[in-house]
C-alpha atoms as a PDB file:
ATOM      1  CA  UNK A   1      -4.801  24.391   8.554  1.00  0.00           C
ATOM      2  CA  UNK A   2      -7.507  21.752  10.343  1.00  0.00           C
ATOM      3  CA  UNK A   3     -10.924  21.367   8.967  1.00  0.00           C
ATOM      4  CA  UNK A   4     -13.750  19.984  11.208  1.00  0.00           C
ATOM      5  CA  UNK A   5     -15.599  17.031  10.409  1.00  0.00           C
ATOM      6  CA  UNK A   6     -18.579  15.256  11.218  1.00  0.00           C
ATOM      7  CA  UNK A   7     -18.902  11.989  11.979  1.00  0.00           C
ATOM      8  CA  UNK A   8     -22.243   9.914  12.081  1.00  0.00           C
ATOM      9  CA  UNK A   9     -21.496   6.684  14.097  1.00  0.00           C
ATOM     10  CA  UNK A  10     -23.558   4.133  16.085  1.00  0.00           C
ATOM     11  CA  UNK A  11     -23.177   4.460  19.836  1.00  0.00           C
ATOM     12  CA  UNK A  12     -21.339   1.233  20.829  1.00  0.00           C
ATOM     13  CA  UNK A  13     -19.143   2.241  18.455  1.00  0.00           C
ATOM     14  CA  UNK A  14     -18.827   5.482  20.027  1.00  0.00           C
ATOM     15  CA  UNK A  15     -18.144   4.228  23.599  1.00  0.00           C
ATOM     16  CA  UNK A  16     -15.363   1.473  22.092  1.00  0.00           C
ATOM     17  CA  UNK A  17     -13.671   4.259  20.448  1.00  0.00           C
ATOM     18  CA  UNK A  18     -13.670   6.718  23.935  1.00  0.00           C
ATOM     19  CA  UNK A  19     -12.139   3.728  25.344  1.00  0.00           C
ATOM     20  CA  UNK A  20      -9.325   3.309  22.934  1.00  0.00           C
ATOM     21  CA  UNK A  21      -8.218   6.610  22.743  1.00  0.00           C
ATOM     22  CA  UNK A  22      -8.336   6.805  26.829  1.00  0.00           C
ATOM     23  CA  UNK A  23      -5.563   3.985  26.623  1.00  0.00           C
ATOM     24  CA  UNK A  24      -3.686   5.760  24.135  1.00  0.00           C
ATOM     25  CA  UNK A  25      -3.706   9.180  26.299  1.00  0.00           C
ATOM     26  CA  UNK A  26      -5.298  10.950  23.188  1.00  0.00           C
ATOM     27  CA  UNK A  27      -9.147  12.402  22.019  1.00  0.00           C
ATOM     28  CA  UNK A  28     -11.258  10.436  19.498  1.00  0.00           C
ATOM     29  CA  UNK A  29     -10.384  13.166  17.228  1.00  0.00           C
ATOM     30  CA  UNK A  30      -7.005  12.694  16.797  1.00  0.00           C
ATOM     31  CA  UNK A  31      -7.172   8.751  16.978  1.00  0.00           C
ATOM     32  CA  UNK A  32      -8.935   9.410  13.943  1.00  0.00           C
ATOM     33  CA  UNK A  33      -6.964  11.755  12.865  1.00  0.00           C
ATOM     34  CA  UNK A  34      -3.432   9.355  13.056  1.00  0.00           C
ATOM     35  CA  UNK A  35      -5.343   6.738  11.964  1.00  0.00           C
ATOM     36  CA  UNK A  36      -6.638   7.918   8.387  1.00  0.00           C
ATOM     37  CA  UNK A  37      -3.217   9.683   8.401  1.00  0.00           C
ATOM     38  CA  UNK A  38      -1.349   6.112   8.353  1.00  0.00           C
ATOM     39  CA  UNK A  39      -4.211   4.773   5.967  1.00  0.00           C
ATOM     40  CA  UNK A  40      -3.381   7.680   3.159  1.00  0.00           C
ATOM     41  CA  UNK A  41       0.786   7.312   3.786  1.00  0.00           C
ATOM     42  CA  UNK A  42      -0.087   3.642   3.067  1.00  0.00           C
ATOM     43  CA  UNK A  43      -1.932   4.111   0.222  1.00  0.00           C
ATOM     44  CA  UNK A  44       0.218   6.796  -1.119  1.00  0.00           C
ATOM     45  CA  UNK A  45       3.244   4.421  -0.551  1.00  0.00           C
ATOM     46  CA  UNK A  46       1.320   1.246  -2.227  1.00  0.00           C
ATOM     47  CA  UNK A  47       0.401   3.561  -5.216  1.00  0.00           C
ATOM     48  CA  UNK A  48       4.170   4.453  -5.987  1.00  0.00           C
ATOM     49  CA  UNK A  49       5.065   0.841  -5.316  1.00  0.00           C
ATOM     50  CA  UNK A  50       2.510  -0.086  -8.321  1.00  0.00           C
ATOM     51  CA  UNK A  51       3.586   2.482 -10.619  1.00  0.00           C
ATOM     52  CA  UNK A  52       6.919   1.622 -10.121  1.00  0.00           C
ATOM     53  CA  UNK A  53       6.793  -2.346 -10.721  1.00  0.00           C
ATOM     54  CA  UNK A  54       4.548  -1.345 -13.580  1.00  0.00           C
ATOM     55  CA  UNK A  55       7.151   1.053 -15.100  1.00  0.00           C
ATOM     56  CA  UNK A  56      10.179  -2.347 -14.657  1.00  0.00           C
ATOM     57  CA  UNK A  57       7.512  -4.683 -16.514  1.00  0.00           C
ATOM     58  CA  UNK A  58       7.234  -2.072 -19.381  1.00  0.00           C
ATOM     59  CA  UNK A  59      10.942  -1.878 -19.829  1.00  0.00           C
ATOM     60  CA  UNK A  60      11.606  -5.675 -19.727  1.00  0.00           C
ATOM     61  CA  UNK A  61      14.115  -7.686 -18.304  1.00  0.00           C
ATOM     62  CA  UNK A  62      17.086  -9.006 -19.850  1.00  0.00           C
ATOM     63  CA  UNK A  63      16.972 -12.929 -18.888  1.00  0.00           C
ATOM     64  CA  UNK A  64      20.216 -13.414 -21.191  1.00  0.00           C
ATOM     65  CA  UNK A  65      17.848 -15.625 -23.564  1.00  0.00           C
ATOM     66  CA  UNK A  66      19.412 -17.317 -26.644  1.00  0.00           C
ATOM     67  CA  UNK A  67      17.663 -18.606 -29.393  1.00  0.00           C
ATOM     68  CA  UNK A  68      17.444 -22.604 -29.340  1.00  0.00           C
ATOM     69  CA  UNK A  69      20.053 -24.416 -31.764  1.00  0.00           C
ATOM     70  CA  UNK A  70      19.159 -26.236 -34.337  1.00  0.00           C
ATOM     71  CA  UNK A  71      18.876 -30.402 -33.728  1.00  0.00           C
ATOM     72  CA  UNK A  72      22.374 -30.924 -36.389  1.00  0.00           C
ATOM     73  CA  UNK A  73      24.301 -28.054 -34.465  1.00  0.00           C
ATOM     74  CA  UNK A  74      23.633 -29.604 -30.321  1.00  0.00           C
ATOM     75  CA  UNK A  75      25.260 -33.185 -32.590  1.00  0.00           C
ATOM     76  CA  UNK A  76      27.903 -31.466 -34.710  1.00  0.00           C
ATOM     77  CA  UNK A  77      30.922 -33.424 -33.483  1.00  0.00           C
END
């Protein structure tokens, strides 16, 4: 289901966007339309990206550490 909106913008504005969506073949309405589409997918998609780098950094990496030797066991000969 579509939902109308309105829109308050300043002319020039107005006349730069009538001339974009001429070159892409479409209506100001759905340039607008596509283009907050993209903006939420990108958003959404940044979101899960964050919650998933979050989620590796809480359950730690194994970096194979091993405690430092003592000074007399690195010259035991």
């Amino acid at each position: 289901m579509k939902s109308n909106v309105t829109l308050k913008i300043e002319e020039d504005l107005l006349r730069e966007a009538r001339v974009l969506a001429a070159e892409e073949g479409s209506s100001i309405s759905a340039l607008l339309a596509d283009r907050l589409e993209q903006a939420v997918h990108q958003r959404r998609g940044y979101d899960q990206a964050r919650r998933n780098a979050v989620a590796r950094l809480r359950s730690g990496f194994d970096l194979r550490w091993t405690p430092i030797r003592s000074r007399g066991e690195l010259h035991e000969r």
